[in-house]
Protein backbone atom coordinates (compact mmCIF):
# COMPACT_ATOMS: atom_id res chain seq x y z
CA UNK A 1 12.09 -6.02 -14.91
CA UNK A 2 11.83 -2.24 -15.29
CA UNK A 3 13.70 -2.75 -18.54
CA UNK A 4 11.33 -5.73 -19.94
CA UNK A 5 8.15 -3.22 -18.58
CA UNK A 6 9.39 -0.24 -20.70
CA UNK A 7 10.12 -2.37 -23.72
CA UNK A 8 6.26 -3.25 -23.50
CA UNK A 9 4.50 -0.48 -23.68
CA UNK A 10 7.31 1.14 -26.43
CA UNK A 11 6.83 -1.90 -28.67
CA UNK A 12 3.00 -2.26 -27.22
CA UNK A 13 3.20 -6.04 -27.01
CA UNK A 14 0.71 -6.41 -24.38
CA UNK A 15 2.84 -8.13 -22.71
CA UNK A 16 1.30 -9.40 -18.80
CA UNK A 17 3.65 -8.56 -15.97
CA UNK A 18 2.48 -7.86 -12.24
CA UNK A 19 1.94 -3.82 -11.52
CA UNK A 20 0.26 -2.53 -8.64
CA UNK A 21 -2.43 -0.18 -9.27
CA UNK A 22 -5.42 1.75 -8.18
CA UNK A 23 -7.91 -1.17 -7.48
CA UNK A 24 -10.78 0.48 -8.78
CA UNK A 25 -13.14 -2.49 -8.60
CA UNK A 26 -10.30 -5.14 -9.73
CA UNK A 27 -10.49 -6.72 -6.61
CA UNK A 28 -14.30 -6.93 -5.13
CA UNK A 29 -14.97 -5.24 -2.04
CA UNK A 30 -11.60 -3.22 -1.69
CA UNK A 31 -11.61 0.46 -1.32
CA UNK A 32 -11.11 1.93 -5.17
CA UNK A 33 -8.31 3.65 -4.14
CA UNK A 34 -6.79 0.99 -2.40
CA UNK A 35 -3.50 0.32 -4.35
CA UNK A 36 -3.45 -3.61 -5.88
CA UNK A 37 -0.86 -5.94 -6.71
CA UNK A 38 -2.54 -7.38 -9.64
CA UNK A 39 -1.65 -9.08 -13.35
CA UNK A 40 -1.98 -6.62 -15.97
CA UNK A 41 -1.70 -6.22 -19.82
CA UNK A 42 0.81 -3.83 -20.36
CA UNK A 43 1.43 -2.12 -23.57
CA UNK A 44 1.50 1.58 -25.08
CA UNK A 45 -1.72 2.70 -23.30
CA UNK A 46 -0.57 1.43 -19.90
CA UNK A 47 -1.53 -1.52 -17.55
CA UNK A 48 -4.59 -2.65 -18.11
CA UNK A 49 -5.51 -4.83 -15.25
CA UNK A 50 -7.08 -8.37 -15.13
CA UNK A 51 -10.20 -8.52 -13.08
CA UNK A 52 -9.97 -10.76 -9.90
CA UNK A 53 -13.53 -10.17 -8.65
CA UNK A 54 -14.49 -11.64 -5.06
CA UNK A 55 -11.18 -12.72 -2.73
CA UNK A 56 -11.76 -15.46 -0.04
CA UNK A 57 -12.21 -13.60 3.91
CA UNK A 58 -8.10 -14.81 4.44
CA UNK A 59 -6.22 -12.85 1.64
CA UNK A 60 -9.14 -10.53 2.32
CA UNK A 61 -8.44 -9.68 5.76
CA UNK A 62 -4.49 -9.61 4.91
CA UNK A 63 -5.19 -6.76 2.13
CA UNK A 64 -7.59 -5.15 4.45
CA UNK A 65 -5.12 -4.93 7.12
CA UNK A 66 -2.04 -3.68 4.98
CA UNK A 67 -4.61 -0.68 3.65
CA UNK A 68 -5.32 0.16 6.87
CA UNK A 69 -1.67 0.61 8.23
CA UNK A 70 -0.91 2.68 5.10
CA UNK A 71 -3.76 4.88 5.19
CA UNK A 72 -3.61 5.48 8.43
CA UNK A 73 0.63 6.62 7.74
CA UNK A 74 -0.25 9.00 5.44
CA UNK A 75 -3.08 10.30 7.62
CA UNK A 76 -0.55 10.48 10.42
CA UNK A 77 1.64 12.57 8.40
CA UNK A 78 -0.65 14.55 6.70
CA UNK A 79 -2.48 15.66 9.90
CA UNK A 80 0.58 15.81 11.88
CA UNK A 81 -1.09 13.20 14.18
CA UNK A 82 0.86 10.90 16.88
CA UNK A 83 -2.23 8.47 17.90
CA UNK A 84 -2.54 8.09 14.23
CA UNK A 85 0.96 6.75 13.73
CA UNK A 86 0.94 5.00 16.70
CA UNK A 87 -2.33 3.44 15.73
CA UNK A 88 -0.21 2.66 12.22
CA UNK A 89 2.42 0.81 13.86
CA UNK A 90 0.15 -1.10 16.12
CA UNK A 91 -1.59 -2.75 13.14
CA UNK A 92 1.30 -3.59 11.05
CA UNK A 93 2.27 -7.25 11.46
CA UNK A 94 5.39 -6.86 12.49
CA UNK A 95 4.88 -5.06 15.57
CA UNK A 96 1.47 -6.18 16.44
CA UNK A 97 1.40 -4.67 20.18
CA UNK A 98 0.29 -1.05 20.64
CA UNK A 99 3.18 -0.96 23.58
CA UNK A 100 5.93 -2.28 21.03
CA UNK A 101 4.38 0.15 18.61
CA UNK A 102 4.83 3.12 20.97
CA UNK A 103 8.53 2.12 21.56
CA UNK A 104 9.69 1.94 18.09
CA UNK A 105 7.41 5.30 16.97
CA UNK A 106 9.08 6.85 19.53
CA UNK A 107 13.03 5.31 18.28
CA UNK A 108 11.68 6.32 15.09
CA UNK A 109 10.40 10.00 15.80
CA UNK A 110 14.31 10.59 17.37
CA UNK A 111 16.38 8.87 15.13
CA UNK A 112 14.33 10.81 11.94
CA UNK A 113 13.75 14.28 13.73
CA UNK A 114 15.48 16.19 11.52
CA UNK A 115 12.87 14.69 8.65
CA UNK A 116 9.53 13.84 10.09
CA UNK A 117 6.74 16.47 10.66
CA UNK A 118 6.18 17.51 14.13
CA UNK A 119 3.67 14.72 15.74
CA UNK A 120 1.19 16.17 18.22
């Protein structure tokens, strides 16, 4: 697809693949800088995204969810911060349990120590 992607915006055919980017206001009520995985025109300028406007509370509370395990990741990382990975882990749907979650960030933390920033 990469291939197909590139040949768009060289030969700007406005061609409409699906790109995620920065939602700003694509997708009503998500954070603007929650990244989207949205249709978009793309061509020599770039994607330009499709509006999607208001999202029913199901798909809502899925996207909602998945931007709060990845923000709170980087955070974690950024800051250094343990409870903040742990936190991570416990919302991400496939560990679910803040116990679970505590087991594999620890696995995790061992296995990558020669990689991760120091957690405190």
């Amino acid at each position: 697809m990469i291939v197909e992607i590139t040949s768009a915006i060289y030969r700007n055919t406005n061609k409409t693949f699906i790109v995620i980017v920065p939602n700003n206001g694509i997708i009503e009520g998500m954070p603007d800088d929650a990244m989207v995985e949205v249709a978009a025109s793309v061509g020599a300028n770039g994607p330009q995204p499709y509006a999607v406007g208001k999202i029913g509370t199901f798909y809502r509370g899925l996207m909602e969810n998945q931007y709060a395990y990845e923000r709170l990741t980087v955070e974690a990382w950024m800051e250094g911060s343990y409870e903040k990975a742990l936190q991570a882990l416990t919302l991400n749907r496939l560990v679910g349990d803040a116990k679970k979650a505590r087991k594999v960030l620890d696995k995790l933390i061992e296995a990558n120590k020669d990689y991760w920033p120091e957690l405190k």
